[in-house]
Protein backbone atom coordinates (compact mmCIF):
# COMPACT_ATOMS: atom_id res chain seq x y z
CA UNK A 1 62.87 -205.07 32.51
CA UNK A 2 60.42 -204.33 34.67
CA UNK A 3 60.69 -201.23 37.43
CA UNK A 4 62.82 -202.31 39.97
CA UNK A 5 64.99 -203.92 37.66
CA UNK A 6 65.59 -200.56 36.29
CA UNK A 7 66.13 -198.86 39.31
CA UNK A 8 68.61 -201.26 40.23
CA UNK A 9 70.60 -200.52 36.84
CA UNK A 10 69.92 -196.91 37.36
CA UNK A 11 71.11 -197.19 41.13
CA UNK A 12 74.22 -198.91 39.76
CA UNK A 13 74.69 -196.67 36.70
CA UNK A 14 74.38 -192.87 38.84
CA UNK A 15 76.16 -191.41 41.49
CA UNK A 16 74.26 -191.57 44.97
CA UNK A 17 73.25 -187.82 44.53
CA UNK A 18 71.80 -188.08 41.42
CA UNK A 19 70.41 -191.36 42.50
CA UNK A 20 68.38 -189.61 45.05
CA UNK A 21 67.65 -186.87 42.63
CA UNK A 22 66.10 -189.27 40.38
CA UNK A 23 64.15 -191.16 43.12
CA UNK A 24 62.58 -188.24 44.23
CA UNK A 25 61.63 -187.34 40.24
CA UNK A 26 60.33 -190.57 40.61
CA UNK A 27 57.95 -190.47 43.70
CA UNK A 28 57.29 -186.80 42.01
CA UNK A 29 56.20 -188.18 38.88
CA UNK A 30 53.90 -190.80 40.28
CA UNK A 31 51.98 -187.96 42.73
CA UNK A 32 51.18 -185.86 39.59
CA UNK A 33 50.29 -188.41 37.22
CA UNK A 34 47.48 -189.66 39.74
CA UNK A 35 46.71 -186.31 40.58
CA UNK A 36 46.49 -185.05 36.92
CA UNK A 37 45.09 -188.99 35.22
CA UNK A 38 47.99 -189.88 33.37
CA UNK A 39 49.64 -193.65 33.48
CA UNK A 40 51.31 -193.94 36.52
CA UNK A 41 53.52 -196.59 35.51
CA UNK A 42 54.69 -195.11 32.50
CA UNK A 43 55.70 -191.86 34.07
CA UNK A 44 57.41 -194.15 37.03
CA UNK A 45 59.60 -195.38 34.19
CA UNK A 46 60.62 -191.86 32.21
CA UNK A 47 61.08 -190.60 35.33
CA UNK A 48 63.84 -193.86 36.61
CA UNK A 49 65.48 -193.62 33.00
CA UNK A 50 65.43 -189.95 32.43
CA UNK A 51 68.80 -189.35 33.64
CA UNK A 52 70.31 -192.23 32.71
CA UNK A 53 73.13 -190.59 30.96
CA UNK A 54 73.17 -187.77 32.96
CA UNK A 55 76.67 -188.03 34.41
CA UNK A 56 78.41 -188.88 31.13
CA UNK A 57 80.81 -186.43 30.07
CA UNK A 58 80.50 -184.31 27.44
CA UNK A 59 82.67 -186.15 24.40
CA UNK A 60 80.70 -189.67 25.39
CA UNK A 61 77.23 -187.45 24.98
CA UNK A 62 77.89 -186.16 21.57
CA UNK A 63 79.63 -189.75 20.21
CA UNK A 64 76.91 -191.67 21.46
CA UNK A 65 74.34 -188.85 19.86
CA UNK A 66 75.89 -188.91 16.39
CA UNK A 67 76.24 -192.84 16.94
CA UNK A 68 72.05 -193.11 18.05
CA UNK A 69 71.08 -190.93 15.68
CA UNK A 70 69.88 -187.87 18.08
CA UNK A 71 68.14 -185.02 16.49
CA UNK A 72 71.20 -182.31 15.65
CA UNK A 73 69.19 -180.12 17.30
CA UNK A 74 69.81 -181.48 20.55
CA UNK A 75 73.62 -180.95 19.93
CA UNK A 76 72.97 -177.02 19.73
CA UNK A 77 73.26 -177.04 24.13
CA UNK A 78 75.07 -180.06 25.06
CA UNK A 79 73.51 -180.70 28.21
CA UNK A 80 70.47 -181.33 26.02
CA UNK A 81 72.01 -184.32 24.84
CA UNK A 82 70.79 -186.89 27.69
CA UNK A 83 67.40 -187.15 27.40
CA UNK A 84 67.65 -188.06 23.37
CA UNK A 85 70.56 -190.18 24.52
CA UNK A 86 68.69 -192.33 27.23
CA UNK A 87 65.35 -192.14 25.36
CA UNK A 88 67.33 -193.50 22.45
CA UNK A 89 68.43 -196.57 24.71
CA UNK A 90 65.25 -197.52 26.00
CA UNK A 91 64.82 -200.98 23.75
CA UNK A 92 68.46 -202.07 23.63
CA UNK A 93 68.98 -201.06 27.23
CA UNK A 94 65.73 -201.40 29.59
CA UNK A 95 64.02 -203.53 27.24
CA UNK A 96 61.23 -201.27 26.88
CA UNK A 97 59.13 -200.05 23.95
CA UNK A 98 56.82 -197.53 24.38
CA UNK A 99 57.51 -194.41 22.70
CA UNK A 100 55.01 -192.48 25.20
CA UNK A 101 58.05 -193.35 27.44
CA UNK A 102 60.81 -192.26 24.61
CA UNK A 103 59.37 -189.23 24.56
CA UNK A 104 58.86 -188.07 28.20
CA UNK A 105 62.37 -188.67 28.35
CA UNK A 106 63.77 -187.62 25.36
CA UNK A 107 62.07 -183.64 25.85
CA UNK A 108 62.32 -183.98 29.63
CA UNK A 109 64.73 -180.90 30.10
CA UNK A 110 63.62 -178.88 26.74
CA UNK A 111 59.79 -179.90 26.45
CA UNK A 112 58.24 -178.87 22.64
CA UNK A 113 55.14 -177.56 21.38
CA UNK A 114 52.10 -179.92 22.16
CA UNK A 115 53.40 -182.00 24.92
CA UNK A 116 51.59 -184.74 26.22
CA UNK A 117 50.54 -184.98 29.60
CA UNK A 118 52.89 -187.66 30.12
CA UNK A 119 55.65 -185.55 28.87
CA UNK A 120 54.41 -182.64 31.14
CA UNK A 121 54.64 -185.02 34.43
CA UNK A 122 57.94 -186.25 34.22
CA UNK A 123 59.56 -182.77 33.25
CA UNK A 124 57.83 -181.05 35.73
CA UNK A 125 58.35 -183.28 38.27
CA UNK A 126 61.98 -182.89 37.19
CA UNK A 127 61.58 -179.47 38.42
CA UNK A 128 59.46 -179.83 41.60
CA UNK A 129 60.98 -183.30 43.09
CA UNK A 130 61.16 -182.89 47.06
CA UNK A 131 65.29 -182.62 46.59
CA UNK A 132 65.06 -179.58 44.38
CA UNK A 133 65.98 -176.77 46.72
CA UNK A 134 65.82 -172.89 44.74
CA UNK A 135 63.74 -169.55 45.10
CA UNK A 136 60.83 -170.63 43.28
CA UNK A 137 60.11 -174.29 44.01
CA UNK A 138 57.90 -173.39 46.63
CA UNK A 139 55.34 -171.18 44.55
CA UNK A 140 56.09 -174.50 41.26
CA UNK A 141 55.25 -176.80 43.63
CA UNK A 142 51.62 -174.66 44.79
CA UNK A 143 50.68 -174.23 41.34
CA UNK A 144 51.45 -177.81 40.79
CA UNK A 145 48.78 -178.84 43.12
CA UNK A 146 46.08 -177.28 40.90
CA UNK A 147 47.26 -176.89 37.02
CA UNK A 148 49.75 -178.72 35.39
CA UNK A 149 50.40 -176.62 32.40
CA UNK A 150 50.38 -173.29 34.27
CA UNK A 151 53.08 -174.76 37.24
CA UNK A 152 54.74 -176.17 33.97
CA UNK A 153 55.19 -172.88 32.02
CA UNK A 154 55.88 -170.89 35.23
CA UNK A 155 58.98 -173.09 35.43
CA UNK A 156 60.06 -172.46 32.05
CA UNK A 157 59.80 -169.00 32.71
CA UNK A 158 61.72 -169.61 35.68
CA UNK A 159 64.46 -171.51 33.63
CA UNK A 160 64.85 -168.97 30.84
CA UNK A 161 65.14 -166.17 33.56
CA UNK A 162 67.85 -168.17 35.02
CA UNK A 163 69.77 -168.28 31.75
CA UNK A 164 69.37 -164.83 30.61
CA UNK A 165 70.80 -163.83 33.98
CA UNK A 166 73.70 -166.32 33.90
CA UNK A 167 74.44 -165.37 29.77
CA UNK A 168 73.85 -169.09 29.33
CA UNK A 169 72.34 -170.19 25.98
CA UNK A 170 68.68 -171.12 26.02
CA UNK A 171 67.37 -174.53 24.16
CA UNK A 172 65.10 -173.28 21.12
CA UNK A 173 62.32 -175.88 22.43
CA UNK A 174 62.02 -174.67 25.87
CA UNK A 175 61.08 -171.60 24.15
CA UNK A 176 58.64 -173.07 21.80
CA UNK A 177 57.22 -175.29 24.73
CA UNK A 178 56.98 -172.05 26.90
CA UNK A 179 54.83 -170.24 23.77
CA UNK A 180 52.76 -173.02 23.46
CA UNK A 181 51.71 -173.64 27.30
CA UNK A 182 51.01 -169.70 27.63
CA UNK A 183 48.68 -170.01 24.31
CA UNK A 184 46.97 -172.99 25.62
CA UNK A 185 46.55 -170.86 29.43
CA UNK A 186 45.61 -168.07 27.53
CA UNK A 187 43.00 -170.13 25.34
CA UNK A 188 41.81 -172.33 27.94
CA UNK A 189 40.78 -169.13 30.36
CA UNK A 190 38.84 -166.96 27.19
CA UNK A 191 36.81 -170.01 26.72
């Protein structure tokens, strides 16, 4: 398939809302990846597919996990289980294989420990996409303009805060991913 094939399956497949939710990830995606060098087409297709199963509820997510194969891990916080689920789809359903792709879309929500740039794109443009309206896009979207990893681990920050405050569990990878940006900051600024 090529792109707007898939958006037309992902217009057809997602409500309006999170149809415009994913456009805007989209046109997100495609400003950082020039901005930063990474393949803009590639990150224009994680960032169409990485909701695909989004909507789903919560007994189709874990049947079509188990079914796919999805890392158990992913079943720990069940709204983990779309990016695995959609990058697991990407042959059979979009005709695609790249695992660059499977794998900007598969740790879109968690991220992991040595990311890709790719990887970094699409989940931070998850975060920053024009639609996204909360108290620290704003300052995301400014660092965003200058350092990829740092906007990227501020919004992890931002994402565990939210959790601890809300008593929600928190996704053992966004942790590790966290750690791992800081180290590289950290790294990166004593060299």
């Amino acid at each position: 398939m090529n792109e707007s094939q898939i958006k037309e399956l992902i217009r057809q497949t997602l409500s309006p809302r999170r149809f415009q939710h994913v456009s805007g990830v989209v046109e997100a995606a495609d400003q950082l990846a020039r901005r930063f060098g990474v393949d803009v087409e590639k990150a224009r297709l994680a960032a169409w597919i990485h909701d695909y199963a989004r909507e789903w509820p919560v007994d189709k997510w874990y049947e079509t996990a188990k079914e796919r194969g999805v890392d158990p891990a992913f079943f720990e916080v069940a709204e983990m289980l779309h990016g695995p689920i959609a990058a697991s789809m990407l042959g059979d359903v979009f005709g695609l294989e790249d695992e660059d792709i499977a794998d900007a879309v598969r740790y879109h929500t968690s991220g992991r420990a040595g990311m890709t740039p790719l990887e970094k794109v699409v989940c931070l443009a998850d975060y920053i996409e024009a639609g996204r309206d909360y108290p620290a896009v704003h300052d995301l979207r400014e660092k965003a303009e200058a350092d990829l990893d740092l906007a990227l681990a501020s919004a992890f920050d931002n994402t565990i805060r939210f959790l601890l405050d809300k008593n929600k569990p928190i996704f053992p990878l966004t942790i590790v991913a966290r750690n791992d940006l800081w180290r590289a900051l950290k790294d990166r600024r004593t060299l």
